[in-house]
PDB file of N, CA and C in Angstrom:
ATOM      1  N   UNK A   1      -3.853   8.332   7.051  1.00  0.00           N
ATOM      2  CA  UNK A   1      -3.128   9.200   6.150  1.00  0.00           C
ATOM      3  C   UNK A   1      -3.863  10.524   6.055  1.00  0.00           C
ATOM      4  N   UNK A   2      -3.074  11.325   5.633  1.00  0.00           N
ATOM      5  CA  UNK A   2      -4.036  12.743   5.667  1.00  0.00           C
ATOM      6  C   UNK A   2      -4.951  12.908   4.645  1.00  0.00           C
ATOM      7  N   UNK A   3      -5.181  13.791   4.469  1.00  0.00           N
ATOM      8  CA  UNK A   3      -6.860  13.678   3.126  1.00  0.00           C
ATOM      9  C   UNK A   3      -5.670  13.921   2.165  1.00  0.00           C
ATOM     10  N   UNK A   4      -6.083  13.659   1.178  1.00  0.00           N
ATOM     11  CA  UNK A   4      -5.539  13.668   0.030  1.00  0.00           C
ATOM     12  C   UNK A   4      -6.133  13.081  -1.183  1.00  0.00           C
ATOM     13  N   UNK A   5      -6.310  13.711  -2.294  1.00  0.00           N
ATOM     14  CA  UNK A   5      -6.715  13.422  -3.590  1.00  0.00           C
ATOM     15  C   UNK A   5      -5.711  12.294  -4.401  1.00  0.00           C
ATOM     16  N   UNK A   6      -6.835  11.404  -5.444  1.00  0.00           N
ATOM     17  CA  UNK A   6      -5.921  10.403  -6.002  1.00  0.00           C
ATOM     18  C   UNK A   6      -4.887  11.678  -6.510  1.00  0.00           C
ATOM     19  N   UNK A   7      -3.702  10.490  -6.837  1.00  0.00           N
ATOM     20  CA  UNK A   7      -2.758  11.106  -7.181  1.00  0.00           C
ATOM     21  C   UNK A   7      -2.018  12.345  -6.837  1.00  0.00           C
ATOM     22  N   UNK A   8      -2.306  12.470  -5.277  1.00  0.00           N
ATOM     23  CA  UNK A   8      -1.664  13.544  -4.415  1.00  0.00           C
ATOM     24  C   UNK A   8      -0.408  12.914  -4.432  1.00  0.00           C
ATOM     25  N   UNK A   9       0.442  13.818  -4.103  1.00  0.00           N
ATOM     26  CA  UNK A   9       1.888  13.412  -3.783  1.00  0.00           C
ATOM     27  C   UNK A   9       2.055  12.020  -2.546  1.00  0.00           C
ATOM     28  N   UNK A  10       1.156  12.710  -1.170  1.00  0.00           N
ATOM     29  CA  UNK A  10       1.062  11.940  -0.479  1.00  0.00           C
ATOM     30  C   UNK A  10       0.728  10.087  -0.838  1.00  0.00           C
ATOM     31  N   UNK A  11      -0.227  10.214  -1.940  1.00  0.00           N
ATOM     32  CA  UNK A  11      -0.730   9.167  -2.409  1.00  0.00           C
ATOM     33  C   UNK A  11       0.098   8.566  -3.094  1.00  0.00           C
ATOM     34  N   UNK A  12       0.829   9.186  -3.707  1.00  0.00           N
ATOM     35  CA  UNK A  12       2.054   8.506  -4.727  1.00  0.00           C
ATOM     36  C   UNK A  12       3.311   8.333  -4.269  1.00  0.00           C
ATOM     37  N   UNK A  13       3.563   8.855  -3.091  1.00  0.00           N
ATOM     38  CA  UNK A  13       5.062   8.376  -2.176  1.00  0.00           C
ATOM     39  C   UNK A  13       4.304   7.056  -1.368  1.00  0.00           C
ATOM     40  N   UNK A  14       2.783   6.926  -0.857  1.00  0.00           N
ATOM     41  CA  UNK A  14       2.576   5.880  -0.464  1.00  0.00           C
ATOM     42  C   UNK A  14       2.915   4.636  -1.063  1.00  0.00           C
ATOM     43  N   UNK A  15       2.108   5.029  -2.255  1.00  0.00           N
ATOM     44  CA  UNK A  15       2.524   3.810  -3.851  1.00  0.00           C
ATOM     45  C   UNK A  15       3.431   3.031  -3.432  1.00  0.00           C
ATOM     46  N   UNK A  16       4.560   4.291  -3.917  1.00  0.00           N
ATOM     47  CA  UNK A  16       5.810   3.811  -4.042  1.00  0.00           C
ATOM     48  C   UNK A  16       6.092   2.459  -2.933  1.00  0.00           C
ATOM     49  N   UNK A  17       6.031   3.621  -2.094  1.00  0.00           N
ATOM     50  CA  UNK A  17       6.234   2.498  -0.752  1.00  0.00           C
ATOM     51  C   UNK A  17       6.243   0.957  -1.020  1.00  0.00           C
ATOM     52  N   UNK A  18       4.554   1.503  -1.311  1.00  0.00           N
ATOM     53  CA  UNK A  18       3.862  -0.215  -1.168  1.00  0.00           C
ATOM     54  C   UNK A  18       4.776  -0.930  -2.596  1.00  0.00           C
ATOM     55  N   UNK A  19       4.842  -0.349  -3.494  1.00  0.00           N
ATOM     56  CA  UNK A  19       5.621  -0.964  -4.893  1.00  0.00           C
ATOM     57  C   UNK A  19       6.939  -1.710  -4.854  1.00  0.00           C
ATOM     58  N   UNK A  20       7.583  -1.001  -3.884  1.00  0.00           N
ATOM     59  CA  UNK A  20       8.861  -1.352  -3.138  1.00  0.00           C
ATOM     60  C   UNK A  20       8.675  -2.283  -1.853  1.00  0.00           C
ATOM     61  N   UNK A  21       8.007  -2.361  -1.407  1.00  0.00           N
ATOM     62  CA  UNK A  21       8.022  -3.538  -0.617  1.00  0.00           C
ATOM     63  C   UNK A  21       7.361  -4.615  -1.462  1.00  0.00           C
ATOM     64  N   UNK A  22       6.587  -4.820  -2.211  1.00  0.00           N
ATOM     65  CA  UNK A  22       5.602  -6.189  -3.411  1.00  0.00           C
ATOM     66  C   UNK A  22       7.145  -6.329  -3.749  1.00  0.00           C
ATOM     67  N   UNK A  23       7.940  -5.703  -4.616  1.00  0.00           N
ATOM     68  CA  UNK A  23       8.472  -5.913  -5.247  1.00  0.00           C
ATOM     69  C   UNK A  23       9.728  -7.012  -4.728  1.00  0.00           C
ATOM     70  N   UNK A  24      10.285  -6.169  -3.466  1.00  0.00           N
ATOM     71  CA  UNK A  24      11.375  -6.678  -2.354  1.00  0.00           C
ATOM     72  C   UNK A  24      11.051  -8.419  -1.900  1.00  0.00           C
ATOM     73  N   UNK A  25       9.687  -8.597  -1.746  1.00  0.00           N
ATOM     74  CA  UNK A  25       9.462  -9.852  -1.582  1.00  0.00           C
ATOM     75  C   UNK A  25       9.228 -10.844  -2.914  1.00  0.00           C
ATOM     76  N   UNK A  26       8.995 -10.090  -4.100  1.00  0.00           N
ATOM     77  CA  UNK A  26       8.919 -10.882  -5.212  1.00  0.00           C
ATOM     78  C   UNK A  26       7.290 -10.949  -5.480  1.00  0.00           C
ATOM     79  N   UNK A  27       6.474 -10.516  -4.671  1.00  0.00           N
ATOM     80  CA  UNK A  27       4.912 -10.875  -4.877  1.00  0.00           C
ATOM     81  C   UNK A  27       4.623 -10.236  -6.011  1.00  0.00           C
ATOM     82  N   UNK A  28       3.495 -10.893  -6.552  1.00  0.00           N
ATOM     83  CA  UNK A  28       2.945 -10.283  -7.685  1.00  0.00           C
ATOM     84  C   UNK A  28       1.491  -9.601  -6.954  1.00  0.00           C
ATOM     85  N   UNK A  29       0.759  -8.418  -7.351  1.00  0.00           N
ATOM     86  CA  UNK A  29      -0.671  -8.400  -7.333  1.00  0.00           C
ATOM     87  C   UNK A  29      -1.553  -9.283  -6.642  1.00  0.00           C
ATOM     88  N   UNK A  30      -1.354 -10.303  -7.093  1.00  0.00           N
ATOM     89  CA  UNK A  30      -2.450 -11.503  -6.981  1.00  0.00           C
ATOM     90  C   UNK A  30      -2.216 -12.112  -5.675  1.00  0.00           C
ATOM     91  N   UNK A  31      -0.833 -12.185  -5.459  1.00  0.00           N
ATOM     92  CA  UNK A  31      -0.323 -12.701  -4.315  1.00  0.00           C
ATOM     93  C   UNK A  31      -0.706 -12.151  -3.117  1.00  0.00           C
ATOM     94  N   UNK A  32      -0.467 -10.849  -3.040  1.00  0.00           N
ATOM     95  CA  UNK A  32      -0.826  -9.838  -2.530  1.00  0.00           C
ATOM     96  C   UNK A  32      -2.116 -10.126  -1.674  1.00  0.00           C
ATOM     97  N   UNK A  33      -3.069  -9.324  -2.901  1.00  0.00           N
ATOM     98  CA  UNK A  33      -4.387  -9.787  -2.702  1.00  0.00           C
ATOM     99  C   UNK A  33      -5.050 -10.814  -1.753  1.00  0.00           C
ATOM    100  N   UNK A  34      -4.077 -12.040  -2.041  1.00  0.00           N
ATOM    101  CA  UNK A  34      -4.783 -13.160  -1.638  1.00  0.00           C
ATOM    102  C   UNK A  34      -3.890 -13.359   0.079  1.00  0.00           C
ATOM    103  N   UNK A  35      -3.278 -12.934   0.208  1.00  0.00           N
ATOM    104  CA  UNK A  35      -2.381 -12.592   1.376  1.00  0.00           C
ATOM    105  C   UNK A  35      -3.225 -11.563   2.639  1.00  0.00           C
ATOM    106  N   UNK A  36      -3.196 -10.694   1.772  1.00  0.00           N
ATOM    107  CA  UNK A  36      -4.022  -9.325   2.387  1.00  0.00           C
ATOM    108  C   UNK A  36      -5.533  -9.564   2.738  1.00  0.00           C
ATOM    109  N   UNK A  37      -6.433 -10.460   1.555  1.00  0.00           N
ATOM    110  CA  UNK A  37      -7.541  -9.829   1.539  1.00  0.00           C
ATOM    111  C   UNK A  37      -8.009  -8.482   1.351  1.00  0.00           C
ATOM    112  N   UNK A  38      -7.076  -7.929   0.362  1.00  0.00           N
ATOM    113  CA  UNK A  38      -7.647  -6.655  -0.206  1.00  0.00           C
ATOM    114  C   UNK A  38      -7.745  -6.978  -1.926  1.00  0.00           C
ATOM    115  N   UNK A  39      -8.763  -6.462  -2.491  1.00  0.00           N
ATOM    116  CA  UNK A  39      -8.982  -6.388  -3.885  1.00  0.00           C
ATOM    117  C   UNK A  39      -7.786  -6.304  -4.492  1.00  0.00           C
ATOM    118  N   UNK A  40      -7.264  -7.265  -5.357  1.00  0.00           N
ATOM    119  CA  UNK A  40      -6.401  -6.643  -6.563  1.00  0.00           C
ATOM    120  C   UNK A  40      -6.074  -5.426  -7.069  1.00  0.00           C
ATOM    121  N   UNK A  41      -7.284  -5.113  -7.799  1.00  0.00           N
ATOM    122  CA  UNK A  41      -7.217  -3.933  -8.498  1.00  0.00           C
ATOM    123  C   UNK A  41      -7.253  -2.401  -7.018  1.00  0.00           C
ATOM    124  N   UNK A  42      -7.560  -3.024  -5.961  1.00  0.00           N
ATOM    125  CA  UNK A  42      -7.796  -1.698  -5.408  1.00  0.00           C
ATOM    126  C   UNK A  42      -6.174  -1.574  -5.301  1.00  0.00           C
ATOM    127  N   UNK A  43      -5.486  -2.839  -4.679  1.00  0.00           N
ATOM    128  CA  UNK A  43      -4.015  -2.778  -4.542  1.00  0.00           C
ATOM    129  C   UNK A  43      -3.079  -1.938  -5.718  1.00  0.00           C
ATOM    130  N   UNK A  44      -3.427  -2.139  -7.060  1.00  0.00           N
ATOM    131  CA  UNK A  44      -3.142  -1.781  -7.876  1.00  0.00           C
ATOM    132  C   UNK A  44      -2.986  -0.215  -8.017  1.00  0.00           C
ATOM    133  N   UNK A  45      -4.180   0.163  -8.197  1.00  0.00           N
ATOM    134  CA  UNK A  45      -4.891   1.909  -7.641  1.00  0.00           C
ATOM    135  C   UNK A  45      -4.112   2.577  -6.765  1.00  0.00           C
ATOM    136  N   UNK A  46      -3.682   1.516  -5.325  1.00  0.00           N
ATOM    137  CA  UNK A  46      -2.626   1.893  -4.401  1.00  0.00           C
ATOM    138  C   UNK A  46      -1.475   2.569  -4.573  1.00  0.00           C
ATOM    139  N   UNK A  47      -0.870   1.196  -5.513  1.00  0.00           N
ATOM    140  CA  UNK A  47       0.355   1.403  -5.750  1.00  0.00           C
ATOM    141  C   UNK A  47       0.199   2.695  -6.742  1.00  0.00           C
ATOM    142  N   UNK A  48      -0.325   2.874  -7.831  1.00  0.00           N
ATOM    143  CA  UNK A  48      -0.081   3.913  -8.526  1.00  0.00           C
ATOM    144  C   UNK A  48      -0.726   5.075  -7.937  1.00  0.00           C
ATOM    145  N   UNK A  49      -0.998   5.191  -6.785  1.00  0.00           N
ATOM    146  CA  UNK A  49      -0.919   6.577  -6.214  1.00  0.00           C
ATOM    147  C   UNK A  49      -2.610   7.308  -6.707  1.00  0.00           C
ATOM    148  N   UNK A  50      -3.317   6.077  -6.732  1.00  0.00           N
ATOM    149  CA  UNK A  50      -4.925   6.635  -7.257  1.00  0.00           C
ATOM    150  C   UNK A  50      -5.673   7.055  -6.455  1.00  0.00           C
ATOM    151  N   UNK A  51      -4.994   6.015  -5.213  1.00  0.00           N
ATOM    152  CA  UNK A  51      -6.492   5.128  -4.281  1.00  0.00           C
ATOM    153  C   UNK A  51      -5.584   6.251  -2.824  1.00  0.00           C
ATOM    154  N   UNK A  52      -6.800   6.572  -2.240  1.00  0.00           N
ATOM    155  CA  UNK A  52      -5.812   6.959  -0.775  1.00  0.00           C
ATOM    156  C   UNK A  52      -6.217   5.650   0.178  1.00  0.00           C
ATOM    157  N   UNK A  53      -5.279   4.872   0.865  1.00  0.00           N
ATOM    158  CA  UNK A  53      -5.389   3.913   1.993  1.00  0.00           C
ATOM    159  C   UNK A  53      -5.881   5.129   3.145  1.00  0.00           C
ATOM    160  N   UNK A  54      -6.932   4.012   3.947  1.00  0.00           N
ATOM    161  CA  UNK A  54      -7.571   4.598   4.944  1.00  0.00           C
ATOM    162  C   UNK A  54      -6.318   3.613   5.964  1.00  0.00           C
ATOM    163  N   UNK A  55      -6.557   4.457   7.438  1.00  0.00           N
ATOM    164  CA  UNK A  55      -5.287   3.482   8.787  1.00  0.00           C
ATOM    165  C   UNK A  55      -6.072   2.083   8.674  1.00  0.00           C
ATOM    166  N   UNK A  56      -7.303   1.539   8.454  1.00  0.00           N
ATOM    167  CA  UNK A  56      -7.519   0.279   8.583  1.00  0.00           C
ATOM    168  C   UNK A  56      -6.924  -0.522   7.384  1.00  0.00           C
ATOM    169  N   UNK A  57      -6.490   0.055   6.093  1.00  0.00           N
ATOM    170  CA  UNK A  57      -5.713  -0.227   4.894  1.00  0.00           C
ATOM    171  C   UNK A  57      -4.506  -0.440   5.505  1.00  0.00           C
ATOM    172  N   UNK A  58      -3.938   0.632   5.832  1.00  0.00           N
ATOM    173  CA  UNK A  58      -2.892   1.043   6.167  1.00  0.00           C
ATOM    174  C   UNK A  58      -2.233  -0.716   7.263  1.00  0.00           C
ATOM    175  N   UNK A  59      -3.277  -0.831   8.123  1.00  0.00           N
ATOM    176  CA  UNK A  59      -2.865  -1.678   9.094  1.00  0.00           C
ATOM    177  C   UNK A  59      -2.852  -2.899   8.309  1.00  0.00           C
ATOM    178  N   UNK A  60      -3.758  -3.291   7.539  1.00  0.00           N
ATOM    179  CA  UNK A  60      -3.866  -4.557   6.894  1.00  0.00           C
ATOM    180  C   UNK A  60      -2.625  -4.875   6.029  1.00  0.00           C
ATOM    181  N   UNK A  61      -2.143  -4.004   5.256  1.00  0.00           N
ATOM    182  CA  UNK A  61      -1.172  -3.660   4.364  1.00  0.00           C
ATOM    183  C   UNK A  61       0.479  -4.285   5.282  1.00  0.00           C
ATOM    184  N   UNK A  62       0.085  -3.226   6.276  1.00  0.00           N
ATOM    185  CA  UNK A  62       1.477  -3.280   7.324  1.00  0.00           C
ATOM    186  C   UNK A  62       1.811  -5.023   8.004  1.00  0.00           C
ATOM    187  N   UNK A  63       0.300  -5.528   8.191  1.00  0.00           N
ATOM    188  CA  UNK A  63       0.551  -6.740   8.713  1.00  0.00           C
ATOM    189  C   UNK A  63       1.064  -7.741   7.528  1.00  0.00           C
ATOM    190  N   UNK A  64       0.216  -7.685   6.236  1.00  0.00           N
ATOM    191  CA  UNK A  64       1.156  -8.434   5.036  1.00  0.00           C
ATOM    192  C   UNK A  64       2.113  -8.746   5.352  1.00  0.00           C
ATOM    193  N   UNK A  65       2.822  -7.502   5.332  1.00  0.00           N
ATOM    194  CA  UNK A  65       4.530  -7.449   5.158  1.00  0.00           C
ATOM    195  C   UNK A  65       5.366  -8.136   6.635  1.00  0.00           C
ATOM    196  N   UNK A  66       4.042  -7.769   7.650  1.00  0.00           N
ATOM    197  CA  UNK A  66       5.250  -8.277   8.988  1.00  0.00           C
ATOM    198  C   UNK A  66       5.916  -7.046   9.450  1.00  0.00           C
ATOM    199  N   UNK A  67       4.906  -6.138   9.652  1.00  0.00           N
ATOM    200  CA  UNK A  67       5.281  -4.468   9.680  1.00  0.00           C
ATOM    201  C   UNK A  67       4.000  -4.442  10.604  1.00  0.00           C
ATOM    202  N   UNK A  68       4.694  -3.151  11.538  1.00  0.00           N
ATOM    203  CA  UNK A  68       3.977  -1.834  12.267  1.00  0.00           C
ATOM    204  C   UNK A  68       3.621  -0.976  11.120  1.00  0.00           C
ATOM    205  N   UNK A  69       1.952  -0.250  11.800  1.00  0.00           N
ATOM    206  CA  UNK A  69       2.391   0.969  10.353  1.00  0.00           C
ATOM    207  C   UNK A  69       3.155   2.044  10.316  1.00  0.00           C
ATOM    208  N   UNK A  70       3.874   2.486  11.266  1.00  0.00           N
ATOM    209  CA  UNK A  70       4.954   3.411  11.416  1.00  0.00           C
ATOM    210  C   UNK A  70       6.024   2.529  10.875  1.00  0.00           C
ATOM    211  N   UNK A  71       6.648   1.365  10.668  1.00  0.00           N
ATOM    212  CA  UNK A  71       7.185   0.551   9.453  1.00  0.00           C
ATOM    213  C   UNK A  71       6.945   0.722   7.768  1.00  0.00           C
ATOM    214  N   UNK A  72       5.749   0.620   7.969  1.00  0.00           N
ATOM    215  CA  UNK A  72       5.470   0.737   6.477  1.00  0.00           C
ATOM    216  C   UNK A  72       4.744   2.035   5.846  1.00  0.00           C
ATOM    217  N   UNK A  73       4.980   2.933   6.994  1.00  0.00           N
ATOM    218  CA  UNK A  73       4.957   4.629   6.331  1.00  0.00           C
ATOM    219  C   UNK A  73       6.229   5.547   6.516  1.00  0.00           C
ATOM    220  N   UNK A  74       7.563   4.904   7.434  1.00  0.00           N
ATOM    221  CA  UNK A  74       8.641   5.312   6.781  1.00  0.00           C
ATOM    222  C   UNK A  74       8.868   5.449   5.990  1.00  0.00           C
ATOM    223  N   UNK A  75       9.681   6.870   5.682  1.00  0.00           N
ATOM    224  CA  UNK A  75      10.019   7.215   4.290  1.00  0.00           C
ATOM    225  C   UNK A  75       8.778   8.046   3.377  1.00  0.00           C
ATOM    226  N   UNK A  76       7.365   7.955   3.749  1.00  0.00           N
ATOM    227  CA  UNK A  76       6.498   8.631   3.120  1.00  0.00           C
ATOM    228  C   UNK A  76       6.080   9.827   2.856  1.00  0.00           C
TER     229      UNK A  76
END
């Protein structure tokens, strides 16, 4: 992703993203987490557009879902 400060735009259309896909499958946080192997709370940070995902985020994230990351940065 490009540099960007928490709560850059960039960072917060990512969110979204990710908010909208947790949501689409029904996962909670935790689920997530334990799916991913990424921290909870960092997931959290994510979604609200705090945290910037690095491409190795990015990829881990994308595989969750059963996504390319050009899948799961459509729309961003």
């Amino acid at each position: 992703m490009a540099s960007g400060k928490p709560g850059s735009p960039l960072n917060i259309r990512f969110g979204k993203r990710l908010g909208a896909l947790r949501k689409e499958k029904k996962w909670t946080f935790v689920y997530l987490a334990g799916h991913s192997g990424l921290d909870e709370s960092f997931l959290v940070r994510l979604e609200q557009g705090q945290q910037e995902p690095c491409l190795n985020t990015q990829d881990i994230i994308a595989k969750s879902f059963g996504l390319t990351i050009s899948e799961l940065m459509r729309g961003v």
